[in-house]
PDB file of N, CA and C in Angstrom:
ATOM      1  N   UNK A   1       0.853  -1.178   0.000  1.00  0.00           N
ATOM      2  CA  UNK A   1       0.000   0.000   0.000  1.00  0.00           C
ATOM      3  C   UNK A   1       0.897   1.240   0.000  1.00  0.00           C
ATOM      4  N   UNK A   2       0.583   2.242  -0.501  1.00  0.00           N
ATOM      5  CA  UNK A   2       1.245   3.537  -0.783  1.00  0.00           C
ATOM      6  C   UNK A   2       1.498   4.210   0.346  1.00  0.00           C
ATOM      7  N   UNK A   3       2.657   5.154   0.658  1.00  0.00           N
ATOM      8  CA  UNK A   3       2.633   6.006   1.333  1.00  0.00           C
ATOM      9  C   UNK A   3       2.489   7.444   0.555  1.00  0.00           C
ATOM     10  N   UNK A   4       1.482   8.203   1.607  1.00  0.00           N
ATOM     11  CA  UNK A   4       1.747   9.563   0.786  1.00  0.00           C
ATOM     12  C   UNK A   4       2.378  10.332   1.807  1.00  0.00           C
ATOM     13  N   UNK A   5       3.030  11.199   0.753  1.00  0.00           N
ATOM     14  CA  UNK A   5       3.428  12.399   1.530  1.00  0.00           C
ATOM     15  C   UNK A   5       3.001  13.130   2.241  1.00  0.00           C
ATOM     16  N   UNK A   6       2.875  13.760   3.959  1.00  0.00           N
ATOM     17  CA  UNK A   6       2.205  14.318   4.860  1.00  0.00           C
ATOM     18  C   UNK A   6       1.782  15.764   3.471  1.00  0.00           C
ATOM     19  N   UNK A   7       0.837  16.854   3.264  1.00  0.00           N
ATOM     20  CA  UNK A   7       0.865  17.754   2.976  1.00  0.00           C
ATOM     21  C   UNK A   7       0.619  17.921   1.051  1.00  0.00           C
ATOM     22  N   UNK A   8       0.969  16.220   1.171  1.00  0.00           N
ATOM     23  CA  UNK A   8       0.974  16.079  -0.888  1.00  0.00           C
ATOM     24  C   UNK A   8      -0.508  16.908  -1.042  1.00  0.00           C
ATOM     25  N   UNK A   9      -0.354  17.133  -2.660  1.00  0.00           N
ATOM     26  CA  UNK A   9      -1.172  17.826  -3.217  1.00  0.00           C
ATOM     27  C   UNK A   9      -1.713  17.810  -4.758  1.00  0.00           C
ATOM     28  N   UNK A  10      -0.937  16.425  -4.853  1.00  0.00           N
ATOM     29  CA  UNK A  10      -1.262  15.289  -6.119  1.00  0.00           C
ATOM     30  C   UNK A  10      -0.969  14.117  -5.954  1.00  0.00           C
ATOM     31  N   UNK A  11      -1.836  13.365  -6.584  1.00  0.00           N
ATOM     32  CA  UNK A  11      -1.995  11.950  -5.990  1.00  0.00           C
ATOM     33  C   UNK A  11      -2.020  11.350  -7.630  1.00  0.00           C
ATOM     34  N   UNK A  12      -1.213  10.322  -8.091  1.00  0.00           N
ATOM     35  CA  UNK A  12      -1.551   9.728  -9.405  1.00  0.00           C
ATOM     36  C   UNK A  12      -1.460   8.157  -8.782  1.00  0.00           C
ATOM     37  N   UNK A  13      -2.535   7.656  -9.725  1.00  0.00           N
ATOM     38  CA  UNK A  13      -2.812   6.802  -9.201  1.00  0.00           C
ATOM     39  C   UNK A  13      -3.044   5.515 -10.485  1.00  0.00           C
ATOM     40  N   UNK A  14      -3.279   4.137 -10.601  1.00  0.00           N
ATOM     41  CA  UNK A  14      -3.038   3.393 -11.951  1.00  0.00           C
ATOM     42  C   UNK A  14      -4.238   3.048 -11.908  1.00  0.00           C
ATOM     43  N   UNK A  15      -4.523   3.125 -13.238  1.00  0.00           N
ATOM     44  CA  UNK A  15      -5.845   2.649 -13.913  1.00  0.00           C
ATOM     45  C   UNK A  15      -6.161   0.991 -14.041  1.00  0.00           C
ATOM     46  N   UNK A  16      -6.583   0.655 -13.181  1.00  0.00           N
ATOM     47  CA  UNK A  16      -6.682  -1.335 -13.667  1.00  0.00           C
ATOM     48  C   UNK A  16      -8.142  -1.595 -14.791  1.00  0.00           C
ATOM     49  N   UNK A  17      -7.666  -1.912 -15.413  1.00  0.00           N
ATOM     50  CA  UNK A  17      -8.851  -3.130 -16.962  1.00  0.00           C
ATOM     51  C   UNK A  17      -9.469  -3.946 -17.040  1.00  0.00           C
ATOM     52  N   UNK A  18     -10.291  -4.240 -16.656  1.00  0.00           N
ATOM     53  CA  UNK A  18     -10.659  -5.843 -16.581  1.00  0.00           C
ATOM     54  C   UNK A  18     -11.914  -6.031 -17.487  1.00  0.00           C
ATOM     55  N   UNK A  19     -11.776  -6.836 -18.502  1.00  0.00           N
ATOM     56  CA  UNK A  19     -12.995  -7.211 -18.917  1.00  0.00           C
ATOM     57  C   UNK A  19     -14.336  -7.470 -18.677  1.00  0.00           C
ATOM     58  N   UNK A  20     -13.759  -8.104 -17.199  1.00  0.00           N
ATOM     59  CA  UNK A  20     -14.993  -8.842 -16.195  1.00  0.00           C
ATOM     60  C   UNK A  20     -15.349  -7.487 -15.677  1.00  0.00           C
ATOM     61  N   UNK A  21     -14.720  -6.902 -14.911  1.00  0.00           N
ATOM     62  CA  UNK A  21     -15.535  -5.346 -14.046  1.00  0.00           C
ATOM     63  C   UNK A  21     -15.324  -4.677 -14.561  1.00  0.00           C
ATOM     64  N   UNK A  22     -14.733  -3.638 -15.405  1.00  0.00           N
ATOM     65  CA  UNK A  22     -14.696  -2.673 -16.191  1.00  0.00           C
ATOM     66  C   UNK A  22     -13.150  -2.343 -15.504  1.00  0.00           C
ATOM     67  N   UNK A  23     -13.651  -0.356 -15.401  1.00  0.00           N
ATOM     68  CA  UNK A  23     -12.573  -0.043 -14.954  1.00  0.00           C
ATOM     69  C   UNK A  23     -11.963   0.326 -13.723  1.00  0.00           C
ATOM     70  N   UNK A  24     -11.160   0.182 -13.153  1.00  0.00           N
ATOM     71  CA  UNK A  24     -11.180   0.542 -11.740  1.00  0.00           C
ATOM     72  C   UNK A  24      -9.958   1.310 -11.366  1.00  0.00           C
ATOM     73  N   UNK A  25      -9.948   2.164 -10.378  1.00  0.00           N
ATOM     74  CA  UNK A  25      -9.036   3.188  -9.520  1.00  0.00           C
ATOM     75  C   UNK A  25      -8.915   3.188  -8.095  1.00  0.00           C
ATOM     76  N   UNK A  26      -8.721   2.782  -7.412  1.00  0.00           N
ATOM     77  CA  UNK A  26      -8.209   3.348  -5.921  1.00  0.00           C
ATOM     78  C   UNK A  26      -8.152   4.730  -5.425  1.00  0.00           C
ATOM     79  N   UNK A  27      -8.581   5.152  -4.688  1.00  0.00           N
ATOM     80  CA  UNK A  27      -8.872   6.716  -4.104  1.00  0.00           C
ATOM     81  C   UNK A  27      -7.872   6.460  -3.277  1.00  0.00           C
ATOM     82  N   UNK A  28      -6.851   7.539  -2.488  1.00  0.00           N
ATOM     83  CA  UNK A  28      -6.061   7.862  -2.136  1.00  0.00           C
ATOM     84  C   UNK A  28      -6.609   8.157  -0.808  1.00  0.00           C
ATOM     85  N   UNK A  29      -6.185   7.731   0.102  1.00  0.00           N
ATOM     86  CA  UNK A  29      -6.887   8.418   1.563  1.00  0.00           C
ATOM     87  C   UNK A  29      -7.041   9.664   2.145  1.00  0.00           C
ATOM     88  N   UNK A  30      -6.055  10.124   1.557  1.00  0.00           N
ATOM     89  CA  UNK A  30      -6.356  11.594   1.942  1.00  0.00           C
ATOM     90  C   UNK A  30      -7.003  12.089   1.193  1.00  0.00           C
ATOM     91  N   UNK A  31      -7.297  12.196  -0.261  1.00  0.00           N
ATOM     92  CA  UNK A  31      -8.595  12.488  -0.809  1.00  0.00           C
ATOM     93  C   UNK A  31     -10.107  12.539  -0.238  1.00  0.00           C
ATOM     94  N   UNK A  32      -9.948  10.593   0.058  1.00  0.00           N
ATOM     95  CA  UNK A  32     -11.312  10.184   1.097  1.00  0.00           C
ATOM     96  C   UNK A  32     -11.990  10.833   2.416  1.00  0.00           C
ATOM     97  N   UNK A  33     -10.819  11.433   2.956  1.00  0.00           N
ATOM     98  CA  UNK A  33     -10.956  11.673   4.279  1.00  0.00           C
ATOM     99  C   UNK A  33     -10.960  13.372   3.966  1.00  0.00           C
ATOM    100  N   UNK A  34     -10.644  13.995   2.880  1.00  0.00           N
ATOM    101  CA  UNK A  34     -11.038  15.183   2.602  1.00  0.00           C
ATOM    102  C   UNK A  34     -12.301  15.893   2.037  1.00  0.00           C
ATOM    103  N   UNK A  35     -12.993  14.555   1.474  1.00  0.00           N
ATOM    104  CA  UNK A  35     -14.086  14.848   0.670  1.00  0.00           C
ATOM    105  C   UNK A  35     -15.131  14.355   1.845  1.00  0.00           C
ATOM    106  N   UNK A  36     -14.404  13.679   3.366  1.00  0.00           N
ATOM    107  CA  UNK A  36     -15.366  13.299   4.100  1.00  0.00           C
ATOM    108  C   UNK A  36     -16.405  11.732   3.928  1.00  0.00           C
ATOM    109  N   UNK A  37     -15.090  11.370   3.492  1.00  0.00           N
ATOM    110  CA  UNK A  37     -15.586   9.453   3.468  1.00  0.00           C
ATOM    111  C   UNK A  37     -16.411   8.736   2.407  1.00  0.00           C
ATOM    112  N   UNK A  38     -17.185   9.569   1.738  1.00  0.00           N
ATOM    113  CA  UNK A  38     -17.819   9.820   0.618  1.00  0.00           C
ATOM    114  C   UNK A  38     -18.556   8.387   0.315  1.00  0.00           C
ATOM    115  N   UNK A  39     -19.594   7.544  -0.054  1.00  0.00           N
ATOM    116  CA  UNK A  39     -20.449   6.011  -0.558  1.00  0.00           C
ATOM    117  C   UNK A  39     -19.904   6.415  -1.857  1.00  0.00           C
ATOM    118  N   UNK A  40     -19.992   7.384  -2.307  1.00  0.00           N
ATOM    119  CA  UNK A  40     -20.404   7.750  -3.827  1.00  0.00           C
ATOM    120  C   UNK A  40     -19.588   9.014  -3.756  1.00  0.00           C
ATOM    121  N   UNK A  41     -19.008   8.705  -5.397  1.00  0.00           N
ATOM    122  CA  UNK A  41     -18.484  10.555  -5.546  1.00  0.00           C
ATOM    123  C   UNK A  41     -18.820  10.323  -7.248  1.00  0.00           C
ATOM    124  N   UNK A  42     -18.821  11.629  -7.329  1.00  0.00           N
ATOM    125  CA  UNK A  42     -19.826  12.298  -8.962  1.00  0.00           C
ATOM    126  C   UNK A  42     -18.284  13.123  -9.618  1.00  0.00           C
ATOM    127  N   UNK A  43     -18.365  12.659 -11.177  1.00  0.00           N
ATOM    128  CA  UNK A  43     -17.355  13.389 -12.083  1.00  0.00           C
ATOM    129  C   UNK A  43     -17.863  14.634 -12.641  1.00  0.00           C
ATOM    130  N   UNK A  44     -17.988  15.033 -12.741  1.00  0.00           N
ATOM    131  CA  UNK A  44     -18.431  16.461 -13.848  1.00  0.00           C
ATOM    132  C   UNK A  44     -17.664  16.743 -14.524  1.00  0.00           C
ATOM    133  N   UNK A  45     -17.970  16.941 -16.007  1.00  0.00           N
ATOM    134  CA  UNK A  45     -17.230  17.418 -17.115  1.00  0.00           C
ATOM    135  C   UNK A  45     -17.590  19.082 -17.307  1.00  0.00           C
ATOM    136  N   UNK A  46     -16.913  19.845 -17.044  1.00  0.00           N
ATOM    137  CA  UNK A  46     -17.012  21.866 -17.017  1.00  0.00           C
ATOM    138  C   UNK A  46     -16.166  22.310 -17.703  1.00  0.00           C
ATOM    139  N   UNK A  47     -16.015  22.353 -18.624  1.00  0.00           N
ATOM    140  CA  UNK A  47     -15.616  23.690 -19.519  1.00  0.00           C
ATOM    141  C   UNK A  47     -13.872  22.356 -20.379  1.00  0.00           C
ATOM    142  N   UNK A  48     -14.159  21.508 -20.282  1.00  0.00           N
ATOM    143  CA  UNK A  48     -13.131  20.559 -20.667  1.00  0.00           C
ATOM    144  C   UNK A  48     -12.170  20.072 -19.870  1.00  0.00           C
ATOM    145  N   UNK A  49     -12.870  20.189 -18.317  1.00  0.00           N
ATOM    146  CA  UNK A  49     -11.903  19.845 -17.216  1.00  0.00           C
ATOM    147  C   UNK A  49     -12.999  18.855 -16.418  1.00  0.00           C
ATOM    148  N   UNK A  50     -12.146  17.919 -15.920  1.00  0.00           N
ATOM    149  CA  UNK A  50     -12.383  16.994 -15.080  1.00  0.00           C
ATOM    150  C   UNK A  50     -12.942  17.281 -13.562  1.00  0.00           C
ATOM    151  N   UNK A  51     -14.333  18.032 -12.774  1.00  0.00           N
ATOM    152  CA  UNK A  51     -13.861  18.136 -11.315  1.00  0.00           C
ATOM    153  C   UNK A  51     -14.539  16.212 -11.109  1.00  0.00           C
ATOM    154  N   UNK A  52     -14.065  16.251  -9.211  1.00  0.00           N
ATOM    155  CA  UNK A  52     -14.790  15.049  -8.760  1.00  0.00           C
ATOM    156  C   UNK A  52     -15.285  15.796  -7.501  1.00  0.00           C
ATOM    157  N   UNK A  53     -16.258  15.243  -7.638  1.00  0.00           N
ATOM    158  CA  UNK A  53     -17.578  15.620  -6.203  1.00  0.00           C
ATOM    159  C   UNK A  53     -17.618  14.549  -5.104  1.00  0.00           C
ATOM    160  N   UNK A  54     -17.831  14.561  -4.351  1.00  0.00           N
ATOM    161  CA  UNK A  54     -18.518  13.758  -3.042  1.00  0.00           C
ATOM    162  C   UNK A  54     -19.984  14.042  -3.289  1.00  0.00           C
ATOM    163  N   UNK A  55     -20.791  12.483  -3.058  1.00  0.00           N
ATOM    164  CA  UNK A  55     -22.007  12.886  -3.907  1.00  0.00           C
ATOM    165  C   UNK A  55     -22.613  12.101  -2.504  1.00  0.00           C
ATOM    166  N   UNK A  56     -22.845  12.354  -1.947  1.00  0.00           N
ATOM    167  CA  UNK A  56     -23.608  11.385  -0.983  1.00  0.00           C
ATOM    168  C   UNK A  56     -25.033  12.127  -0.600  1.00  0.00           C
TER     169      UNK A  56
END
């Protein structure tokens, strides 16, 4: 499992493929615990940029 840097402020992370489940990513914990633990988080596409929401 990863360590992050106390204070990081980018997180890259690997894309896994699978035929059987599609696609999948790992959230970064400090993300999780910034967006407040989140069931669900929402992508929005704005102006040709990527945000991510906490959608709960």
């Amino acid at each position: 499992m990863p360590k992050w840097k106390k204070n990081a402020k980018e997180f890259e992370v690997n894309v896994h493929y699978s035929d059987e489940k599609g696609t999948q990513i790992r959230i970064p914990k400090p993300l999780l615990g910034q967006m407040g633990n989140p069931e669900k988080i929402k992508f929005v596409i704005k102006k040709g940029k990527i945000e991510v929401e906490s959608s709960d």
